[in-house]
Each structure stands twice: as structure tokens, then as C-alpha cells.
C-alpha atoms as a PDB file:
ATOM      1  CA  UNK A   1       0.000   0.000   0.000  1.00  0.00           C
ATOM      2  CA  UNK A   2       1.369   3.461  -0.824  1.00  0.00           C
ATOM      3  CA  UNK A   3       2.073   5.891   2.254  1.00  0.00           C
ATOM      4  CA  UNK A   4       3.720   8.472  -0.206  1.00  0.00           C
ATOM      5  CA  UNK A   5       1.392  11.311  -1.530  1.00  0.00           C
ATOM      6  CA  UNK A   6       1.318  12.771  -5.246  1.00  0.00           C
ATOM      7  CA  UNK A   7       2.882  15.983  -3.889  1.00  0.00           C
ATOM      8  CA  UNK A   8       5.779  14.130  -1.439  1.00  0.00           C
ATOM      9  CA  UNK A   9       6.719  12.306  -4.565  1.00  0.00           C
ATOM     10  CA  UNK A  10       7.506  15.820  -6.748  1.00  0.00           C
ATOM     11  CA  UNK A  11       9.207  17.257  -3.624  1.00  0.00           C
ATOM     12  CA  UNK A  12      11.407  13.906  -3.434  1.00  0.00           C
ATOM     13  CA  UNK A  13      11.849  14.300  -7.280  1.00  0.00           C
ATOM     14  CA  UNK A  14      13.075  17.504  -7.366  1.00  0.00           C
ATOM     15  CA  UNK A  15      15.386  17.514  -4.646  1.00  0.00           C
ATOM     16  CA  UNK A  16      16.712  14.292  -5.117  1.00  0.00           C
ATOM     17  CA  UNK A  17      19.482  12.194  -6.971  1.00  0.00           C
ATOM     18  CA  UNK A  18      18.193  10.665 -10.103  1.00  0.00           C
ATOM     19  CA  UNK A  19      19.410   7.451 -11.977  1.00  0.00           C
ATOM     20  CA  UNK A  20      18.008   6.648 -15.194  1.00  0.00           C
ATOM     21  CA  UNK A  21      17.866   3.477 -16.213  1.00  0.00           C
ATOM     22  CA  UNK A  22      19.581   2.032 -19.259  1.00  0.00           C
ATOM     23  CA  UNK A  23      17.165   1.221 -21.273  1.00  0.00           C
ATOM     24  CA  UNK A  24      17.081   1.236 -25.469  1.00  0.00           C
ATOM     25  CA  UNK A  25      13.974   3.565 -25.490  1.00  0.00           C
ATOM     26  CA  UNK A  26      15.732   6.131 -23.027  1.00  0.00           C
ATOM     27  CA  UNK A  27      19.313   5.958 -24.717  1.00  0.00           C
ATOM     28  CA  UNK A  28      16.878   6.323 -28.496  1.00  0.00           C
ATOM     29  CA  UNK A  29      15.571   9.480 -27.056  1.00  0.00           C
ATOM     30  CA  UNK A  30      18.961  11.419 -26.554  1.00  0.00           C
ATOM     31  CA  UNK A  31      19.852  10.450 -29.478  1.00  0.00           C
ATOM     32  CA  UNK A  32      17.244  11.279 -31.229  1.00  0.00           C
ATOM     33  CA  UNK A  33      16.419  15.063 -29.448  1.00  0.00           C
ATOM     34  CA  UNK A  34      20.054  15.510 -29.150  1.00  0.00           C
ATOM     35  CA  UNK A  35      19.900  15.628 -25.250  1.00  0.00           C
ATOM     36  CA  UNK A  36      21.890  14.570 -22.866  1.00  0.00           C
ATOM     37  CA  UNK A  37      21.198  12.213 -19.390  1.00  0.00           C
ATOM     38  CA  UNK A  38      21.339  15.592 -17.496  1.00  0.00           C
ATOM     39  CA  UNK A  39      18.920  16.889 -19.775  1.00  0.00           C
ATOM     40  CA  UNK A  40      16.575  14.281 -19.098  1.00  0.00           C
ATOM     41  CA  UNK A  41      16.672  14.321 -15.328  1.00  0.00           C
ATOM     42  CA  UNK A  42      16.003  18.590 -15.850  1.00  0.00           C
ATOM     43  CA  UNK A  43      13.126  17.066 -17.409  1.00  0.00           C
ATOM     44  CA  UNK A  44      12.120  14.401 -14.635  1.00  0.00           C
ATOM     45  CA  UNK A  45      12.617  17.308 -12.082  1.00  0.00           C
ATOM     46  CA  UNK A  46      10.382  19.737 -13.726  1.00  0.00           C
ATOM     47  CA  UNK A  47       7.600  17.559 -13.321  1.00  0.00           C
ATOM     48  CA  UNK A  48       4.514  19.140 -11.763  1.00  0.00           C
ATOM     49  CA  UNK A  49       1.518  17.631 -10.726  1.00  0.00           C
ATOM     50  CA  UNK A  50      -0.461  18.336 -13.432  1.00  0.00           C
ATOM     51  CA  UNK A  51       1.565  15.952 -15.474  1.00  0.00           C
ATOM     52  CA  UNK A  52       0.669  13.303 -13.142  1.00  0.00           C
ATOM     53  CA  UNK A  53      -0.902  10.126 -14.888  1.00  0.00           C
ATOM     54  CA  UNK A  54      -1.653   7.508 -12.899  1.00  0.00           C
ATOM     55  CA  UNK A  55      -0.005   5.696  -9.517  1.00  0.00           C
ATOM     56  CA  UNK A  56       1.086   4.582  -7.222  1.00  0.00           C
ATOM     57  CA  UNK A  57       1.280   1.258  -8.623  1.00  0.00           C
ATOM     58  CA  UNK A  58       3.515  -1.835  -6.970  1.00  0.00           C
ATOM     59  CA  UNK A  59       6.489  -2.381  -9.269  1.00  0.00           C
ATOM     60  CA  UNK A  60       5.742  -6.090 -10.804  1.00  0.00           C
ATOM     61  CA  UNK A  61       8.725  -7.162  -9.952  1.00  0.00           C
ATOM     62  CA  UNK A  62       7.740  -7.461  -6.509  1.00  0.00           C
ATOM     63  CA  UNK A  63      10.326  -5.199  -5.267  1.00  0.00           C
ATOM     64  CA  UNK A  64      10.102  -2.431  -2.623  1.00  0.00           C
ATOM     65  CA  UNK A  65       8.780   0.790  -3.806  1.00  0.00           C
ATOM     66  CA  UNK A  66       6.175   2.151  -5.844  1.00  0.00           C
ATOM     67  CA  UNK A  67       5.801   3.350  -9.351  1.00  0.00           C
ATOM     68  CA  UNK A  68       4.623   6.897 -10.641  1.00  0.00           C
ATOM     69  CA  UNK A  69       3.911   7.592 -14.213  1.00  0.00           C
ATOM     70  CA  UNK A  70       3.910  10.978 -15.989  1.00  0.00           C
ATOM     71  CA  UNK A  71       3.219  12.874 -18.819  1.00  0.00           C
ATOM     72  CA  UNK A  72       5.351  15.319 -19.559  1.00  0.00           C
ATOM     73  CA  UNK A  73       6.367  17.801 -23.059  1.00  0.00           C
ATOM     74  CA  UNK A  74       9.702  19.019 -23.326  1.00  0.00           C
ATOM     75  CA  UNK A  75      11.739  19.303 -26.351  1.00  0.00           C
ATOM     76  CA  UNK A  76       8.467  19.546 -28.732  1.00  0.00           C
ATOM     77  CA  UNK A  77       7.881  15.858 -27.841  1.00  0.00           C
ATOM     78  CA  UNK A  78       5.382  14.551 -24.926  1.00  0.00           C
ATOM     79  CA  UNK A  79       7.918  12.344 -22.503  1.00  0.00           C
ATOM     80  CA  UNK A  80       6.524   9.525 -21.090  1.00  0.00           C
ATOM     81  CA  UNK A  81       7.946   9.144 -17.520  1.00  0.00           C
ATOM     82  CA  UNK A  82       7.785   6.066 -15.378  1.00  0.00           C
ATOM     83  CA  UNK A  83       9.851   6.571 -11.981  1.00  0.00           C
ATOM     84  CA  UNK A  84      10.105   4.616  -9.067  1.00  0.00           C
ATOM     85  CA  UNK A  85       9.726   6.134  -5.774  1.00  0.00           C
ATOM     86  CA  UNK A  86      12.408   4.878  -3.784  1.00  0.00           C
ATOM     87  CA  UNK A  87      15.806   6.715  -2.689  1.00  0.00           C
ATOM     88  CA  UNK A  88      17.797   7.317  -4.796  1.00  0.00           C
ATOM     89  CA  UNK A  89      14.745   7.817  -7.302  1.00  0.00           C
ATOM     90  CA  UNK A  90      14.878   5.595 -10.272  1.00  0.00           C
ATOM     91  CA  UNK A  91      13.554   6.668 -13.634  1.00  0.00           C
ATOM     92  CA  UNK A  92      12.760   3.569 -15.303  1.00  0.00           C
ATOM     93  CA  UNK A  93      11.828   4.965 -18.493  1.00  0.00           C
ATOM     94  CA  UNK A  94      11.911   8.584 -19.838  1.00  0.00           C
ATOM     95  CA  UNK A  95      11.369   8.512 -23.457  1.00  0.00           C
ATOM     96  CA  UNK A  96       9.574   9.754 -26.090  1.00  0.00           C
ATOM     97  CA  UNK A  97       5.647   8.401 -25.911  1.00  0.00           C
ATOM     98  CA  UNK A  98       5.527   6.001 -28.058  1.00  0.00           C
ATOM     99  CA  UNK A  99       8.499   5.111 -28.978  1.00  0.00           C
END
């Protein structure tokens, strides 16, 4: 069961380390846009709440914490952002949508 709230997870975002996982769809993005990692995490930790989607869900994998998807447009693209809320925060996926 989730004890974190919506706005506890954007304060934890924003003020906290970020890793971002390796992932093909991630590493396709920067390369595509141009960007770098650090430019994606400027882009996890601008989320507000209004790009909330939906969460908190428990990760399938069983493990400890919970995941948090978003919806966020940067770059003239809408990001899809899937981060787990655990310290440090893990961005599982922050990619284009879609792609």
C-alpha cells in the first residue's frame, strides 16, 4: 500500500538524486532530441503535478517501492515518464511516448 502522496513524490523528485535506467527507449531518445542524461533528469525534475498520470502502482517485480507515471512535453515531444519512488529515485523509463 502506498504511504507516499502525489505531492511528497515531486518534492522527493526535485530535490533528489536521479538514476536513469539504461534502457534502449531512453538511450533512443537522446539520441534522437540531441539531449543529454542531465537533460533528461532537468526534465524528470520539472515535473509538476499536473503531469501526473496515474499511480502509485507496486512495481511487478515485486520489489520495494512504488511506481509513478507521468506525462510530460519538453523538447516539442510529450515524454513519457515512469519513476520509481524509492531513494535514490529511479527513472525507469523517460522517453519519447511512443516510442
Amino acid at each position: 500500500m502506498a504511504t507516499e502522496t502525489l505531492d511528497e513524490v515531486i518534492d522527493l523528485i526535485k530535490t533528489s538524486c536521479i538514476i536513469i535506467a539504461n534502457r534502449d527507449k531512453n538511450a533512443a531518445t537522446r539520441y534522437r532530441l540531441g539531449i543529454t542524461v542531465d537533460e533528461q533528469k532537468d526534465i524528470i525534475k520539472s515535473l509538476q503535478v499536473q503531469d501526473y498520470e496515474r499511480g502509485p502502482e507496486a512495481d511487478y517485480d515485486g520489489s520495494p517501492g512504488n511506481i509513478w507515471i507521468f506525462k510530460k512535453k519538453a523538447y516539442g515531444e510529450v515524454f513519457y515518464i515512469k519513476i520509481k519512488y524509492v531513494k535514490p529515485i529511479r527513472a525507469i523509463s523517460c522517453h519519447i511516448d511512443e516510442i
